[in-house]
N, C-alpha and C. Protein backbone atom coordinates (compact mmCIF):
# COMPACT_ATOMS: atom_id res chain seq x y z
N UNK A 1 100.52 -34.72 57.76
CA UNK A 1 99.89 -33.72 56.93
C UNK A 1 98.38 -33.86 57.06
N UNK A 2 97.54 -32.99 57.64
CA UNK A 2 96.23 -32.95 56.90
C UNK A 2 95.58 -31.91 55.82
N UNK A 3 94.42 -32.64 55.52
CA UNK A 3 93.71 -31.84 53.80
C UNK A 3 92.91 -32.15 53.99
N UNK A 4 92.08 -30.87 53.53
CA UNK A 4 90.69 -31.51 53.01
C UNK A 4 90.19 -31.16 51.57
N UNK A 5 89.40 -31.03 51.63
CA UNK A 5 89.22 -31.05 50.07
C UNK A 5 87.04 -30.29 50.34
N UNK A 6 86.64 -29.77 49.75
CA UNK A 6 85.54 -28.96 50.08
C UNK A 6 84.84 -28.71 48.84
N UNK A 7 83.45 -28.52 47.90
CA UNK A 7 83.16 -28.28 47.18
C UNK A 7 81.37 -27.54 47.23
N UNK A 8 81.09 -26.31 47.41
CA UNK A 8 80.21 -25.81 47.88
C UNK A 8 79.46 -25.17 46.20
N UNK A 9 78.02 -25.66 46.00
CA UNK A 9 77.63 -25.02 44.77
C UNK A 9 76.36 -24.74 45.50
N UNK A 10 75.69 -23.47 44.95
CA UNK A 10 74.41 -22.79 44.77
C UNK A 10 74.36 -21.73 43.40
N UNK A 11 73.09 -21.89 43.70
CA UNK A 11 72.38 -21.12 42.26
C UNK A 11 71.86 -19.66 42.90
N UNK A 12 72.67 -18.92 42.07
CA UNK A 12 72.42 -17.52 42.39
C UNK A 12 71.76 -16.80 41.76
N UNK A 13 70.36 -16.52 42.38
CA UNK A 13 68.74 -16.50 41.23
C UNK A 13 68.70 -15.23 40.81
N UNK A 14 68.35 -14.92 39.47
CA UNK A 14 68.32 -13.46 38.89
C UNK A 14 69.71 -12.64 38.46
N UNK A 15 70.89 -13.15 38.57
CA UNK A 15 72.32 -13.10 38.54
C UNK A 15 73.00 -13.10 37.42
N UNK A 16 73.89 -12.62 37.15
CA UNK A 16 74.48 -12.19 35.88
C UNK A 16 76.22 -13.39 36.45
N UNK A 17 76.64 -13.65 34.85
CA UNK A 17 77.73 -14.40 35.52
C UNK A 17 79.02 -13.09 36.17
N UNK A 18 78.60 -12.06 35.34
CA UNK A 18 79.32 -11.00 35.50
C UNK A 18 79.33 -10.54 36.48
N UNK A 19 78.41 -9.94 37.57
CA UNK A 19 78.10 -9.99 38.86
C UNK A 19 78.57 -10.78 39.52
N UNK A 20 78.51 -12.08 39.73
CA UNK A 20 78.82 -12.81 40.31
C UNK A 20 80.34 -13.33 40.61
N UNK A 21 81.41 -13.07 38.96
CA UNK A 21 82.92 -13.01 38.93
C UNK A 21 83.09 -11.85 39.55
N UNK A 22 82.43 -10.69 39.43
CA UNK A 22 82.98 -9.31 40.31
C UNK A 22 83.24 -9.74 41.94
N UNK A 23 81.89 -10.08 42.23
CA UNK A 23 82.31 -10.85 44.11
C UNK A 23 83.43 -11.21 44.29
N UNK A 24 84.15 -12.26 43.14
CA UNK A 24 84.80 -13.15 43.53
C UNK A 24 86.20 -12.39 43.71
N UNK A 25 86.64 -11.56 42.33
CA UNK A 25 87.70 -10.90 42.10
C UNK A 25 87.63 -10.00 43.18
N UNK A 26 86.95 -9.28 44.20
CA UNK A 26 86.69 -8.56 44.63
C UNK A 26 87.51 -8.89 46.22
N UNK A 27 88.85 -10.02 45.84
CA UNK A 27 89.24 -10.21 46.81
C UNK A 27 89.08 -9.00 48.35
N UNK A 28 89.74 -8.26 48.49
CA UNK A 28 89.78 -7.34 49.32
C UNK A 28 88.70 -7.18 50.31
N UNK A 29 87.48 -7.28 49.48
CA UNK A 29 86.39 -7.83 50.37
C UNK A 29 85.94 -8.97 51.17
N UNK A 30 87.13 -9.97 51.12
CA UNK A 30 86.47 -11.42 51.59
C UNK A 30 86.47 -11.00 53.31
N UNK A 31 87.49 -10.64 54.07
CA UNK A 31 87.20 -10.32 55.28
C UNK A 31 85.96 -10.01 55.45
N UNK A 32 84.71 -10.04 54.83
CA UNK A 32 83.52 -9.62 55.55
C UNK A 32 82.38 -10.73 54.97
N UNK A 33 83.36 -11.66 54.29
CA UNK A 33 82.30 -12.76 54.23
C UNK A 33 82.57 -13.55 54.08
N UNK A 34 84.32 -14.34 54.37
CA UNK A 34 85.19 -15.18 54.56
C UNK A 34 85.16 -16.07 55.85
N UNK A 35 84.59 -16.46 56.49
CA UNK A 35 85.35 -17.04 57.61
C UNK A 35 86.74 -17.54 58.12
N UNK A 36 87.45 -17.18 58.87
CA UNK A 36 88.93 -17.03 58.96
C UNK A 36 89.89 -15.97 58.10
N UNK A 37 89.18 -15.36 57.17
CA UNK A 37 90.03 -14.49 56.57
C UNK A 37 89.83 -13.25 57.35
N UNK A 38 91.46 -12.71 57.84
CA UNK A 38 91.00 -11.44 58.64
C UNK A 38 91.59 -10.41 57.69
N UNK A 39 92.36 -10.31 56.76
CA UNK A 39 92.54 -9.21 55.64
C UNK A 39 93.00 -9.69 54.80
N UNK A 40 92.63 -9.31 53.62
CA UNK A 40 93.45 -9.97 52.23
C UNK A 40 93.69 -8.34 51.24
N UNK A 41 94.38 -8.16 50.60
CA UNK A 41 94.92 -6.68 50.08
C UNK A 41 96.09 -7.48 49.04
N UNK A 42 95.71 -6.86 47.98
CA UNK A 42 96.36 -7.12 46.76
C UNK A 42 97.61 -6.37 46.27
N UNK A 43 98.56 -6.82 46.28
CA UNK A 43 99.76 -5.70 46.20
C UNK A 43 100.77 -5.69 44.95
N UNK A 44 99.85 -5.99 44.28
CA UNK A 44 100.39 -6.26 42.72
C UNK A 44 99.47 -6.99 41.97
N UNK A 45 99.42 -6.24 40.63
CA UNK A 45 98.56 -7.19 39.65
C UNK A 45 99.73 -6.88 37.63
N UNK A 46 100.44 -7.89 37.98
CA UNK A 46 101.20 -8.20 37.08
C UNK A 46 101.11 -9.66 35.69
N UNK A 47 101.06 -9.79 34.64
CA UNK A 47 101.05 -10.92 34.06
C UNK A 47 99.95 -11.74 33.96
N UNK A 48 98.89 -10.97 34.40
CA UNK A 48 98.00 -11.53 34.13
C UNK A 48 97.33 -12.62 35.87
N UNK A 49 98.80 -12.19 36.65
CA UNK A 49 98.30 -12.53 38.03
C UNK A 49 98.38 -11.74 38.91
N UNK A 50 98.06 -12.16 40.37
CA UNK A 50 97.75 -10.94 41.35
C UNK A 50 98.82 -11.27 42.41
N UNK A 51 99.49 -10.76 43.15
CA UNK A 51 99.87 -11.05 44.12
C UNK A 51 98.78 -10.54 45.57
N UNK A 52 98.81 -11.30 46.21
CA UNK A 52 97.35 -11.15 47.41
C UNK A 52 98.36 -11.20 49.17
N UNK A 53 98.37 -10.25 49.90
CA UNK A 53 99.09 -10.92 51.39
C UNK A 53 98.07 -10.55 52.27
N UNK A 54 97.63 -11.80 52.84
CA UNK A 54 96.48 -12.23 53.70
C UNK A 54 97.03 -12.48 54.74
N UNK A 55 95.51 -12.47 55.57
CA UNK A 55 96.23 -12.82 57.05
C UNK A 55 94.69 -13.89 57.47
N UNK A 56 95.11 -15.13 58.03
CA UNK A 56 93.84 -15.89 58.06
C UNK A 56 93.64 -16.00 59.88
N UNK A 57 92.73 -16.31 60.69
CA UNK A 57 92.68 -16.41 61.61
C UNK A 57 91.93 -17.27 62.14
N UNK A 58 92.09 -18.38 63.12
CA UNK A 58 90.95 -19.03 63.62
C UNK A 58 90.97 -19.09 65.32
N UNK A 59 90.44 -18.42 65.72
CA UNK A 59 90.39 -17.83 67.18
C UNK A 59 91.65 -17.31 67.65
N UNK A 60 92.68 -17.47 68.31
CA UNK A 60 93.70 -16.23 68.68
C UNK A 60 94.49 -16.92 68.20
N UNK A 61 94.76 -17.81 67.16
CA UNK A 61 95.41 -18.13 66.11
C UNK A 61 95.38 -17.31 64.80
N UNK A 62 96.64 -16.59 64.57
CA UNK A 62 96.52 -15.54 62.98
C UNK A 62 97.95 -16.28 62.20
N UNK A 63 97.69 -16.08 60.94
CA UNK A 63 98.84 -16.72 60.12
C UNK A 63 98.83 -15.26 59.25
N UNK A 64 99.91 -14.92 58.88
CA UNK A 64 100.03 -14.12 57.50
C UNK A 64 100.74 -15.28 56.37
N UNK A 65 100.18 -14.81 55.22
CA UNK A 65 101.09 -15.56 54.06
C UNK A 65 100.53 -14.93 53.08
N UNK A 66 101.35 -14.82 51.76
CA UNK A 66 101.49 -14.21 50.05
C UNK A 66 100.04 -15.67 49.87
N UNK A 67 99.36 -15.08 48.71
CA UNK A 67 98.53 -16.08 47.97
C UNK A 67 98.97 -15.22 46.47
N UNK A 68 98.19 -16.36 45.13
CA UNK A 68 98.29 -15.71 44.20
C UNK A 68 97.51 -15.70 43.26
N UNK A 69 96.81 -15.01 42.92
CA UNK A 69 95.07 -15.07 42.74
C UNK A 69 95.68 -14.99 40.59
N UNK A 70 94.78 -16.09 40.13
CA UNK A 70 94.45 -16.12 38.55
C UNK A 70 93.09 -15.76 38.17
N UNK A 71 92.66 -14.39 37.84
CA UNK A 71 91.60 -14.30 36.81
C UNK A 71 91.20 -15.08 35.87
N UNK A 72 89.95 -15.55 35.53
CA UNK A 72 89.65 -15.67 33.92
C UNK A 72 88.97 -15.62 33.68
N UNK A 73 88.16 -13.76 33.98
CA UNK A 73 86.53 -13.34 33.57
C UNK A 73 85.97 -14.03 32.55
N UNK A 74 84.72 -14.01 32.75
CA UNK A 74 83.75 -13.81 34.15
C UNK A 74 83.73 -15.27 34.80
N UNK A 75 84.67 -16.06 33.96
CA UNK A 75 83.99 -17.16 34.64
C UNK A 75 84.79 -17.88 36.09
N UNK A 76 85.79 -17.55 35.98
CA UNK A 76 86.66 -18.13 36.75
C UNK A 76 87.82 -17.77 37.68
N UNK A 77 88.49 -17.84 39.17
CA UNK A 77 89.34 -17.11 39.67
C UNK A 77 89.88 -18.09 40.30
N UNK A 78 91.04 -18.08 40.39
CA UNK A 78 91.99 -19.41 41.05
C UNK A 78 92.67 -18.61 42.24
N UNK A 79 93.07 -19.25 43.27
CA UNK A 79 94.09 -18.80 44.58
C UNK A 79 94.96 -19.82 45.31
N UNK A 80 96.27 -19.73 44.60
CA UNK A 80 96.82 -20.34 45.48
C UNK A 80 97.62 -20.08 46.14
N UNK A 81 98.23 -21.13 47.17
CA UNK A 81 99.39 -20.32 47.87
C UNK A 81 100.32 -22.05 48.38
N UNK A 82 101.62 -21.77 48.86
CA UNK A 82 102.21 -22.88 49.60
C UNK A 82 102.82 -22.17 50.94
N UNK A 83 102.67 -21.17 51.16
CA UNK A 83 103.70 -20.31 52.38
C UNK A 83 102.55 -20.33 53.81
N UNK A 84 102.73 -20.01 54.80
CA UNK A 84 102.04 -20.00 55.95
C UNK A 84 101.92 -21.04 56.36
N UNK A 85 100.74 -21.50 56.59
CA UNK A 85 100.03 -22.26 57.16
C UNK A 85 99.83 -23.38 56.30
N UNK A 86 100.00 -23.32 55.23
CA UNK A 86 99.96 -23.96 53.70
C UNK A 86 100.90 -24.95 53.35
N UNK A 87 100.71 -26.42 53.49
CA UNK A 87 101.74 -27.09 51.55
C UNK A 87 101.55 -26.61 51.08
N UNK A 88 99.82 -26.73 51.00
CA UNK A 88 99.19 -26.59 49.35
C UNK A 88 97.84 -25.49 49.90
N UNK A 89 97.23 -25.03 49.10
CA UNK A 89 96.06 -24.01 49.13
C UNK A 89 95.51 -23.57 48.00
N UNK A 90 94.51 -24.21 47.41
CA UNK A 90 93.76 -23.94 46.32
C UNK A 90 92.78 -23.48 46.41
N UNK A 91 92.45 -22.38 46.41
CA UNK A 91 90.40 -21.60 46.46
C UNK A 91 90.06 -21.47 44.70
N UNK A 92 88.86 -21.90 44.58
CA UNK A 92 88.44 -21.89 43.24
C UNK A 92 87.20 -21.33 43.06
N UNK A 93 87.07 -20.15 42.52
CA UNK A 93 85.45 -19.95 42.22
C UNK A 93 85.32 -20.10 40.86
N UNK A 94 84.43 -20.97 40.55
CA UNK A 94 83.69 -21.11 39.42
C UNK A 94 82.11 -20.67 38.96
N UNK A 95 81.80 -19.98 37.75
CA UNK A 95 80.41 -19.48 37.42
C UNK A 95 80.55 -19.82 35.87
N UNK A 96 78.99 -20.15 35.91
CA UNK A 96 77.99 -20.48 34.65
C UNK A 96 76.76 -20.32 34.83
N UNK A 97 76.75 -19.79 33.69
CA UNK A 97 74.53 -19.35 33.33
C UNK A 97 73.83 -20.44 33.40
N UNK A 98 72.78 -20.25 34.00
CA UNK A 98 71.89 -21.51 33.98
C UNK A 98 70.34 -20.49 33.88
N UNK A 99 70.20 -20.10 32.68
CA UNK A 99 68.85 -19.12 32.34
C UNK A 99 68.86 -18.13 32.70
N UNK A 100 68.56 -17.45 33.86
CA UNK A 100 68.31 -16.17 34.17
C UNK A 100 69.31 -16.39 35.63
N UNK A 101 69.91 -17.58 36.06
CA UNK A 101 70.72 -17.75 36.94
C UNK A 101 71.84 -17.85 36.88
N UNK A 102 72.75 -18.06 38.10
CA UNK A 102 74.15 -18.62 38.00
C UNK A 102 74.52 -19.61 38.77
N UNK A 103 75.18 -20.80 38.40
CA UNK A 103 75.66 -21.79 39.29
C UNK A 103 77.19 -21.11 39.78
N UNK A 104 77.41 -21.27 40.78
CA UNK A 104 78.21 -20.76 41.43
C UNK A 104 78.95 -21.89 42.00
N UNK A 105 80.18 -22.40 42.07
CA UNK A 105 81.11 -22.86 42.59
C UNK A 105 82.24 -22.50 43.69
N UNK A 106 82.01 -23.19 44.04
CA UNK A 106 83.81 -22.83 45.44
C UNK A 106 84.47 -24.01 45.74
N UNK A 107 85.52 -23.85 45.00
CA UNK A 107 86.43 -25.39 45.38
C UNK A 107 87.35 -24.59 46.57
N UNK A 108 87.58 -25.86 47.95
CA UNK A 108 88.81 -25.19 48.26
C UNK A 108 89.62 -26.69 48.50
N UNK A 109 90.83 -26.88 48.38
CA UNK A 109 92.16 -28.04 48.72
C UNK A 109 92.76 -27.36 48.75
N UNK A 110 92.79 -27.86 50.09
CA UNK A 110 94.07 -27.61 51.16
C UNK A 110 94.81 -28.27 52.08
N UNK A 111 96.20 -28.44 52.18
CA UNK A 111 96.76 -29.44 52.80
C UNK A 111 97.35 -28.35 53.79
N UNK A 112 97.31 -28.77 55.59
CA UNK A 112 97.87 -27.86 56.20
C UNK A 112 99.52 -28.73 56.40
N UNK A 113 100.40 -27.58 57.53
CA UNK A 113 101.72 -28.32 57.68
C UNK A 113 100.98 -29.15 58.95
N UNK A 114 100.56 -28.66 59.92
CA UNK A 114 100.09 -28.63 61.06
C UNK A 114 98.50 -29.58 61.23
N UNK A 115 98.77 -30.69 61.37
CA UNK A 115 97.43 -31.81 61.41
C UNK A 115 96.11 -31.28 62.63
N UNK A 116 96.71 -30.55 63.61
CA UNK A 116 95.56 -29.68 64.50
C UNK A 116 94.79 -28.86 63.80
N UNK A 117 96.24 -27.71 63.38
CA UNK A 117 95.44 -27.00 62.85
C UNK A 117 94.05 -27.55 61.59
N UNK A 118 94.56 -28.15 60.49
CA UNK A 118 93.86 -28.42 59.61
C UNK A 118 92.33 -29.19 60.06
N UNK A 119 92.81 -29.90 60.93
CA UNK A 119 91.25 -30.50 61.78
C UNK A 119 90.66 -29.05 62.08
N UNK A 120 91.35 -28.66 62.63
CA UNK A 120 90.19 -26.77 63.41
C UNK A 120 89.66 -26.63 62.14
N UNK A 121 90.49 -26.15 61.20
CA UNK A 121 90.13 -25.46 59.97
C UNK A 121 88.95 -26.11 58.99
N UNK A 122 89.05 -27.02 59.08
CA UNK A 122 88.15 -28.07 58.08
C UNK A 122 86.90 -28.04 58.91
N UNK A 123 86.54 -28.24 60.50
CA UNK A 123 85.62 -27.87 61.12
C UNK A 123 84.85 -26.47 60.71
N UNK A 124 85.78 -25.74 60.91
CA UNK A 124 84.87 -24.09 60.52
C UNK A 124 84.66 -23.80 59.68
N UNK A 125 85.34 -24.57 58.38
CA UNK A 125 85.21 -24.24 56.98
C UNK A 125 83.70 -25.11 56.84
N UNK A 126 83.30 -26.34 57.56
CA UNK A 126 82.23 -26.90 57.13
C UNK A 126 80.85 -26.07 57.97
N UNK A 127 81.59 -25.56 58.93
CA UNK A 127 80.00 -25.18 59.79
C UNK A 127 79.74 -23.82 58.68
N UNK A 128 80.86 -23.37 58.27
CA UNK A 128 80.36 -21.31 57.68
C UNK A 128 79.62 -22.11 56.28
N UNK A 129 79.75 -23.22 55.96
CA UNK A 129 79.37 -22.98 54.49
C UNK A 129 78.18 -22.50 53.95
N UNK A 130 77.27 -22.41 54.71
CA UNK A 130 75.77 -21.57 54.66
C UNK A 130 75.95 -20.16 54.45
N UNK A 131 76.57 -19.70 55.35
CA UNK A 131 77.20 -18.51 55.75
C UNK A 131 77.84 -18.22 54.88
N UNK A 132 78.63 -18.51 54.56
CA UNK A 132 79.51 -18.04 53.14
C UNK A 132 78.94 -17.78 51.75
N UNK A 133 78.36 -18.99 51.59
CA UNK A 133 77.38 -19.12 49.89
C UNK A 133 76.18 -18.13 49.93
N UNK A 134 75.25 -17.93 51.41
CA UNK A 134 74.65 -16.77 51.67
C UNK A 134 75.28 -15.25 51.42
N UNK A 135 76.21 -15.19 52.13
CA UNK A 135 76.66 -14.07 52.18
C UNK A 135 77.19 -13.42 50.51
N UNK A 136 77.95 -14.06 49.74
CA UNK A 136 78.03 -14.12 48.67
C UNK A 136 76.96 -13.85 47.65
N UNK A 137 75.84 -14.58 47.72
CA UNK A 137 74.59 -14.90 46.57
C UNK A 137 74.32 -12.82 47.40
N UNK A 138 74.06 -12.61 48.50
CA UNK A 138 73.61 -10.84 48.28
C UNK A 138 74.60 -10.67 48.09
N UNK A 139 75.86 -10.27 47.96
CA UNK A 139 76.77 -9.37 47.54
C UNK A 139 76.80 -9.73 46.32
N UNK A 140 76.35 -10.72 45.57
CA UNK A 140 76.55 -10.60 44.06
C UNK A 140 74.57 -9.93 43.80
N UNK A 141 73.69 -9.94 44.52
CA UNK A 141 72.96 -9.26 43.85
C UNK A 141 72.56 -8.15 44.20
N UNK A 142 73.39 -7.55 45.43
CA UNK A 142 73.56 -6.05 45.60
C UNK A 142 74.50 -5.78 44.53
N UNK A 143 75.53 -6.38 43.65
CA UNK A 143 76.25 -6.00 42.56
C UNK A 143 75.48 -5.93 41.18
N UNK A 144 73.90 -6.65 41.11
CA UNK A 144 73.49 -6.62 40.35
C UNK A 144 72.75 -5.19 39.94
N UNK A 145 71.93 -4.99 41.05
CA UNK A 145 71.37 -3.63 41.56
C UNK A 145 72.19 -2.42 41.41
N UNK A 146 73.28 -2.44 42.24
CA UNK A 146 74.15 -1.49 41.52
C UNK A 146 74.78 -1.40 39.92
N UNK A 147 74.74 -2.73 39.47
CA UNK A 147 75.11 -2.65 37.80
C UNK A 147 74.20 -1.97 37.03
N UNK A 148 72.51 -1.97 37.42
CA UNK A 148 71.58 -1.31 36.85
C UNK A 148 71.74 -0.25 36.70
N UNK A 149 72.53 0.28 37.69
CA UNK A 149 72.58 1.93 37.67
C UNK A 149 73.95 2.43 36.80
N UNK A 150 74.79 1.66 37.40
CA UNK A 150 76.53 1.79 37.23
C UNK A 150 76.73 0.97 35.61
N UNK A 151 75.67 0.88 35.13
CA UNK A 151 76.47 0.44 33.68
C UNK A 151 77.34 -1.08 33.73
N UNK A 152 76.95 -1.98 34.75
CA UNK A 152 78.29 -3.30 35.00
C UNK A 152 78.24 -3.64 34.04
């Protein structure tokens, strides 16, 4: 079995926590600022949970598998899954105010079946992490910008 275990925080300046849970919930969008995620589409939102069927990819390697995403505006969104590529698969975003900011969290644990794979994966998951927390901090304050207008 391999796992890793990952914990990525930045402060997202001028940011609402509200803005910032929208990104997160905003699954559908991670394909464009996910690394390895090549579609995620939500196909049920029942009980207070989501059902999510993704497809992850790391070079001409693609997995599909169900995930199952927990809300708990604004502060918090859980994802897990055990099917695919997966034992285990935990994505965690976490947010809190810090003045006129937000600390922003991303847990991910994950245990793959496949000890290659999970070495690949844990590699690319560490090189995007710039990339990711970047990409994120503007899409939560292009969400801010648009809240000015849109009433968020």
């Amino acid at each position: 079995m391999s796992r890793f275990r990952r914990l990525w925080r930045r402060v997202l300046r001028d940011c609402s926590v509200e803005a910032a849970f929208a990104v997160a919930a905003d699954i559908e969008s991670y394909p464009q600022f996910l690394p390895g995620v090549i579609e995620a589409r939500i196909v049920a939102k029942r009980d207070g949970r989501w059902t999510v069927d993704q497809c992850f990819g790391l070079g001409p390697l693609r997995s599909r598998f169900r995930t199952y995403a927990t809300p708990a505006p604004p502060h918090a969104l859980s994802i897990v899954s055990h099917e695919g590529p997966w034992r285990e698969f935990r994505l965690t975003w976490r947010f809190r105010a810090a003045g006129a900011d937000v600390l922003a969290e991303c847990e991910n644990d994950a245990s793959f079946r496949s000890p290659m794979l999970g070495a690949l994966a844990g590699a690319a998951i560490d090189a995007a992490q710039g990339s990711v927390m970047g990409a994120f901090e503007r899409r939560a304050r292009e969400r801010m910008r648009r809240g000015a207008t849109e009433g968020l």
